[in-house]
C-alpha atoms as a PDB file:
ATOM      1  CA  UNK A   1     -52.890   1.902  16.170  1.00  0.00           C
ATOM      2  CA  UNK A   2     -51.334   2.679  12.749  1.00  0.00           C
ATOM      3  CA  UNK A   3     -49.007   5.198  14.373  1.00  0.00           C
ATOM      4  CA  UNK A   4     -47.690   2.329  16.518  1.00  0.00           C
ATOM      5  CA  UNK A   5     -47.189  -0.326  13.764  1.00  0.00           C
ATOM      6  CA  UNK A   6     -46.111   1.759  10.952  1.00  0.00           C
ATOM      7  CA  UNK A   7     -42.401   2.683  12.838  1.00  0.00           C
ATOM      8  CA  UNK A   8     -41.981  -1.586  13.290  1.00  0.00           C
ATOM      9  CA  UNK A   9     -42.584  -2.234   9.877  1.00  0.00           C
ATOM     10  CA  UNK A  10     -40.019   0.542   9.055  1.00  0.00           C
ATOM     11  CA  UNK A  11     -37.340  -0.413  11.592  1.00  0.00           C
ATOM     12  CA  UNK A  12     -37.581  -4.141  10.949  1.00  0.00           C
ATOM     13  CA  UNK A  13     -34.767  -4.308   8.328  1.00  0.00           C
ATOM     14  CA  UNK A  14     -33.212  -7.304   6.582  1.00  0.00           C
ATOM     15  CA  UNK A  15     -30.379  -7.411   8.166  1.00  0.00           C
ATOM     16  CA  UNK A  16     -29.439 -10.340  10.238  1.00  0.00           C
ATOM     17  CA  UNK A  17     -28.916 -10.741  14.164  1.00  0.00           C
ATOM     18  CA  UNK A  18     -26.252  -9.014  15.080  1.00  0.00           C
ATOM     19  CA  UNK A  19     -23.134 -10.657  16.219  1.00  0.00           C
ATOM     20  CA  UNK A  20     -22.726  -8.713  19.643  1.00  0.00           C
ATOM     21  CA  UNK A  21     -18.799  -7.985  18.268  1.00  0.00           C
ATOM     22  CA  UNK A  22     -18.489  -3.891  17.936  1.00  0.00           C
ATOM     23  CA  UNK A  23     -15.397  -3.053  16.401  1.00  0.00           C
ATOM     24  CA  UNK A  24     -13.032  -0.203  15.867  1.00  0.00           C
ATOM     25  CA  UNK A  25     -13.773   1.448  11.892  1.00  0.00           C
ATOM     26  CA  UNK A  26     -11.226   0.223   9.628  1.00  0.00           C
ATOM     27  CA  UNK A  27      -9.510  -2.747  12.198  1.00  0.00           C
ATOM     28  CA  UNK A  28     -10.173  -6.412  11.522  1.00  0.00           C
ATOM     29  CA  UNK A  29     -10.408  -8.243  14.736  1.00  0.00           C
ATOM     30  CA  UNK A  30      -7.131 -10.156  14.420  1.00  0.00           C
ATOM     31  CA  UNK A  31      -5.003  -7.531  14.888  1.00  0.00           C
ATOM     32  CA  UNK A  32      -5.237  -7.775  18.663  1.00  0.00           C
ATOM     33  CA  UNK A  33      -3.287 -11.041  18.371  1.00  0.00           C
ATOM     34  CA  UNK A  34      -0.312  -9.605  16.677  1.00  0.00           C
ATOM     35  CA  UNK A  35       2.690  -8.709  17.896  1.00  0.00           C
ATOM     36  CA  UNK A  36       2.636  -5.760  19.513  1.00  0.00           C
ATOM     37  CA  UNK A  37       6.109  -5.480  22.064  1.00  0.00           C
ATOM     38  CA  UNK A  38       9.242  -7.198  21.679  1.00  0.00           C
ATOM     39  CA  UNK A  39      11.204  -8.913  25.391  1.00  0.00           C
ATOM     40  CA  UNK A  40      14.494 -10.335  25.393  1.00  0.00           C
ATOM     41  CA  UNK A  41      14.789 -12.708  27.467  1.00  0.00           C
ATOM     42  CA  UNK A  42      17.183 -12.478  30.901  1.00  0.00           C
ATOM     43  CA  UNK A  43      19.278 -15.975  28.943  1.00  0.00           C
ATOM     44  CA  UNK A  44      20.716 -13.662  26.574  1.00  0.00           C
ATOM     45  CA  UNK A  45      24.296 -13.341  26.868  1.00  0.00           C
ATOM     46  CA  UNK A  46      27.957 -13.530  24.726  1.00  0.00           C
ATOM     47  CA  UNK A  47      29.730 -16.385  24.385  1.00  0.00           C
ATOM     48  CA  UNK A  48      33.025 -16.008  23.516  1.00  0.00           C
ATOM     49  CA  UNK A  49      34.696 -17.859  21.448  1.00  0.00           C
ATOM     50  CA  UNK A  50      37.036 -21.059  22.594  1.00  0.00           C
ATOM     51  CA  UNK A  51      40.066 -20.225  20.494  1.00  0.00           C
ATOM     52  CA  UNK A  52      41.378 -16.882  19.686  1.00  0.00           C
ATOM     53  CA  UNK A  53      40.678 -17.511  15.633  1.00  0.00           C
ATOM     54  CA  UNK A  54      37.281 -17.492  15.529  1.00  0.00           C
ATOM     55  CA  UNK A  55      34.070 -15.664  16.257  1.00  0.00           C
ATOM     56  CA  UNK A  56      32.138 -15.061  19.336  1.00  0.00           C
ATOM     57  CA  UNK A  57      28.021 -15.866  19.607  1.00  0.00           C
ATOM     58  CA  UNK A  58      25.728 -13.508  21.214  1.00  0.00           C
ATOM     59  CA  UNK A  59      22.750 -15.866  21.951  1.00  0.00           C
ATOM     60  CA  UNK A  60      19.518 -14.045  22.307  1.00  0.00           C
ATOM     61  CA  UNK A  61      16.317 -15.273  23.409  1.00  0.00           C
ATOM     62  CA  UNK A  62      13.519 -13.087  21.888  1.00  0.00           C
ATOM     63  CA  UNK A  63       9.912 -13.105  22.685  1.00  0.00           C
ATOM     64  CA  UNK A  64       6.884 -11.434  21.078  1.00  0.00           C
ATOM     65  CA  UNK A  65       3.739 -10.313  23.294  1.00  0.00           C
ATOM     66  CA  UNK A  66       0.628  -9.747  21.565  1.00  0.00           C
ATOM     67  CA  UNK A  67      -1.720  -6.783  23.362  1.00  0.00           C
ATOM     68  CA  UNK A  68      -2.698  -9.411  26.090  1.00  0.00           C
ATOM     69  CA  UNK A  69       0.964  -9.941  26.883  1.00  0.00           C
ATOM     70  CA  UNK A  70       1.282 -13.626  25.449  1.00  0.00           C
ATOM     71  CA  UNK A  71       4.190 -15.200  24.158  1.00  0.00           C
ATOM     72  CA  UNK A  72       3.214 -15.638  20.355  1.00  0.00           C
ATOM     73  CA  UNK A  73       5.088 -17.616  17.276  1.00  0.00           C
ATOM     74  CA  UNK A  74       4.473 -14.970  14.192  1.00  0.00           C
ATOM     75  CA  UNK A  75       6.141 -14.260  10.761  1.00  0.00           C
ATOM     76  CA  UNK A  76       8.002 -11.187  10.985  1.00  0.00           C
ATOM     77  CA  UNK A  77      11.921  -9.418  10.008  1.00  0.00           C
ATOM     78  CA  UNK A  78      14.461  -8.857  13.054  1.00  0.00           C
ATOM     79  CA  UNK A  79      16.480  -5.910  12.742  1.00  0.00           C
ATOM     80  CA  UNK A  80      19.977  -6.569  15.870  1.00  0.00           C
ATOM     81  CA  UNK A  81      22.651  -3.579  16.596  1.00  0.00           C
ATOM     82  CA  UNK A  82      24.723  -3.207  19.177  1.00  0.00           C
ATOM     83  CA  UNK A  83      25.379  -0.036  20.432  1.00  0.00           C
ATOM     84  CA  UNK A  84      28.176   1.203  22.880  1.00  0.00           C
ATOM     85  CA  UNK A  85      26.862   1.883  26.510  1.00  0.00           C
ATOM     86  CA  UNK A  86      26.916   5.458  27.607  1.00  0.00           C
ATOM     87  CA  UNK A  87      26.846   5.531  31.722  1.00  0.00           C
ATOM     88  CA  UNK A  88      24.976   8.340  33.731  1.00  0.00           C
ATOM     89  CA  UNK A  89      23.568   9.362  30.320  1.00  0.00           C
ATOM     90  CA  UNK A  90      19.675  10.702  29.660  1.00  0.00           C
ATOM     91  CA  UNK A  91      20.649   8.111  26.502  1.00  0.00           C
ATOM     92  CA  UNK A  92      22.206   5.344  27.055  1.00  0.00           C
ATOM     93  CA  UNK A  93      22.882   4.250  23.517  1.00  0.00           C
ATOM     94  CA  UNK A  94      26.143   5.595  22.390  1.00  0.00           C
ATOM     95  CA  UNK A  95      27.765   4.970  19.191  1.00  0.00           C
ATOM     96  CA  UNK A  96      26.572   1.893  17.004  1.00  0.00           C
ATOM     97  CA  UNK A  97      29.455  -0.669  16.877  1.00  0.00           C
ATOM     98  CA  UNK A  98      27.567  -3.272  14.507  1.00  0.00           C
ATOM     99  CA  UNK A  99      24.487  -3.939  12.482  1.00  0.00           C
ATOM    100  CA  UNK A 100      23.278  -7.895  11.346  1.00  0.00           C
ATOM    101  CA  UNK A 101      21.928  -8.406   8.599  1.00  0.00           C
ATOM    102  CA  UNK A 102      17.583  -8.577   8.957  1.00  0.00           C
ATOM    103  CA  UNK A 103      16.612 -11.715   9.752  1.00  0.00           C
ATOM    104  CA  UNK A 104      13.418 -12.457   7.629  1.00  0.00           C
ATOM    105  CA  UNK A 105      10.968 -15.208   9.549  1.00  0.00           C
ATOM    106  CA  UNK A 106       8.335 -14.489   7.336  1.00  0.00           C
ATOM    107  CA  UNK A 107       9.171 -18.211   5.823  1.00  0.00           C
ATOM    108  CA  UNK A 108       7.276 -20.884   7.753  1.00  0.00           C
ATOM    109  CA  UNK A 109      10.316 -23.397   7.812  1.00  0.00           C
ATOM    110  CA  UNK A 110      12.948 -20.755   8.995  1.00  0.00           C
ATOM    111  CA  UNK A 111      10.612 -19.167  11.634  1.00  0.00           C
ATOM    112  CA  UNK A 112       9.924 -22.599  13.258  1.00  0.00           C
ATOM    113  CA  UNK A 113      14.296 -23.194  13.164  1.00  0.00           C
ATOM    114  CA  UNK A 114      14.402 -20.274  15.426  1.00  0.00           C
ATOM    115  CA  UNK A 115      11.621 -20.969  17.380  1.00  0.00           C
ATOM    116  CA  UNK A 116      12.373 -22.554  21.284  1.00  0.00           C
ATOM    117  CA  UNK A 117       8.925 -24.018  21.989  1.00  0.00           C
ATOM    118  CA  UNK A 118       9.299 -24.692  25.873  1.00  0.00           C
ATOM    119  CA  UNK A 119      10.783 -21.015  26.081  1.00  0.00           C
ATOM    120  CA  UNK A 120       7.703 -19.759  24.159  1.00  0.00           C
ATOM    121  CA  UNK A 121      10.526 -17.824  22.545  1.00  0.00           C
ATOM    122  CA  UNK A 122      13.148 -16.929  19.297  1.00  0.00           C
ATOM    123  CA  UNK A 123      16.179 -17.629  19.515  1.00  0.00           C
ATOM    124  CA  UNK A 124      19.058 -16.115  17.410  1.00  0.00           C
ATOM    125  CA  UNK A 125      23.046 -16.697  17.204  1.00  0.00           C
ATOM    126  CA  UNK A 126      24.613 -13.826  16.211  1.00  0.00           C
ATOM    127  CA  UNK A 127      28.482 -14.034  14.999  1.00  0.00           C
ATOM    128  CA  UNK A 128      30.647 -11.247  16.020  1.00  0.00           C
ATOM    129  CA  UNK A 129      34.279 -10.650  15.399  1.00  0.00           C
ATOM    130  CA  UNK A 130      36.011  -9.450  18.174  1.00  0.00           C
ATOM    131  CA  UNK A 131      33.826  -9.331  21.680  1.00  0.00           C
ATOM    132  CA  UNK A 132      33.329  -6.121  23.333  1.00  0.00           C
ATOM    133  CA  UNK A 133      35.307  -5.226  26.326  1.00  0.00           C
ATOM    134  CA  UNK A 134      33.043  -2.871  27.582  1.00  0.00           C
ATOM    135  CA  UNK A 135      28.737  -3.064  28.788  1.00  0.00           C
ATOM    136  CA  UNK A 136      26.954  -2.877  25.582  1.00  0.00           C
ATOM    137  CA  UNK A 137      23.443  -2.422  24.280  1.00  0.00           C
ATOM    138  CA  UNK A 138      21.762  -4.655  22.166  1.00  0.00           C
ATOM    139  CA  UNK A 139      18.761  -3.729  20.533  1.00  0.00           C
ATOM    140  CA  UNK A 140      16.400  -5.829  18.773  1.00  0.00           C
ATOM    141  CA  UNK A 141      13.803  -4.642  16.542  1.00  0.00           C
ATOM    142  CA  UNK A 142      11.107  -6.643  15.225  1.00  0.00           C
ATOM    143  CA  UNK A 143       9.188  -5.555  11.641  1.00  0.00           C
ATOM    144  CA  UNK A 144       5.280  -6.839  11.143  1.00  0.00           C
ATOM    145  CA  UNK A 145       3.380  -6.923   8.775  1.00  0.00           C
ATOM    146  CA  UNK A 146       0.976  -5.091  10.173  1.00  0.00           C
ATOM    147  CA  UNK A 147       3.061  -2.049  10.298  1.00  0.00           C
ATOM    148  CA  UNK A 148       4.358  -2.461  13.457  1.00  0.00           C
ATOM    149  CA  UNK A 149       7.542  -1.531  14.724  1.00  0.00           C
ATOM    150  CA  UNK A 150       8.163  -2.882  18.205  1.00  0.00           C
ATOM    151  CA  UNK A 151      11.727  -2.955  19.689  1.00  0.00           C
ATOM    152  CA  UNK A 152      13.636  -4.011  23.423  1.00  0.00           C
ATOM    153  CA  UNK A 153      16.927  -2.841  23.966  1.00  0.00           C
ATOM    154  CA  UNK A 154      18.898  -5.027  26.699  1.00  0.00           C
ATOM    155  CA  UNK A 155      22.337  -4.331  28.552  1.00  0.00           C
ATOM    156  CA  UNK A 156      24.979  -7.126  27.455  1.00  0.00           C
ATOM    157  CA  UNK A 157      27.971  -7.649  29.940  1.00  0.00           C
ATOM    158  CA  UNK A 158      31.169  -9.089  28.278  1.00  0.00           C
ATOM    159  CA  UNK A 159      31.625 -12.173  28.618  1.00  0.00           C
ATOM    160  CA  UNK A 160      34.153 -13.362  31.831  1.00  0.00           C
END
């Protein structure tokens, strides 16, 4: 009998119930709901400018997906270049024709500005000089704070 109690006593620890939640060493649980890819939305497109003195927009419509693939509002820096497009190419991206400055939406007030609520989606005016005459690239990379370093590259037609 003593050889049956004696391993309970032992094995019945102080710790309490257990939550049922195993997780990876080292990762807190709300990681998952992080961004973790970058879309831009189909909406994006140049609009050139109405008089011959002043800048064209690019509009884009970003969206960040968390690891379940929702759209999701979060603080984070967007990096936008525009790259020349490079046709029947293993690489499309040719040479890099402009760089914006980083957008930082780490700041409550200026993410929400950007932020299209019945898009579930960013959205971001970029001035450019002179609008390209040829297909473009646009690439938009977006820097966590987790560490992450998603990006979405999308093919921009000049405007018509």
């Amino acid at each position: 009998m003593l050889l049956v109690l004696l391993p309970l006593v032992f094995y019945a620890g102080c710790t309490g119930p257990s939550s049922g939640l195993i997780l990876p060493f080292g990762q807190p649980p709300c990681t998952h709901y992080g961004p973790a890819r970058i879309d831009i939305i189909p909406l994006t497109s140049l609009v050139p400018a109405p008089d011959s003195g002043r800048n064209s927009t690019i509009n884009v419509y970003a969206c960040l997906l968390d690891s379940f693939d929702s759209q999701i509002k979060a603080p984070a820096v967007f990096r936008f270049e525009l790259f020349e497009y490079l046709q029947r190419s293993t690489d499309p991206k040719g040479k890099r024709l402009f760089l914006w400055p980083d957008l930082d939406l780490t700041d409550p007030t200026l993410n929400n500005n950007h932020w299209q609520d019945f898009l579930r989606a960013y959205l971001f005016s970029l001035p450019l000089q002179s609008p390209p005459a040829e297909t473009c690239i646009l690439q938009v990379t977006c820097f966590c704070p987790s560490g992450k370093r998603p990006s979405a590259d999308f093919l921009l037609k000049p405007a018509r």
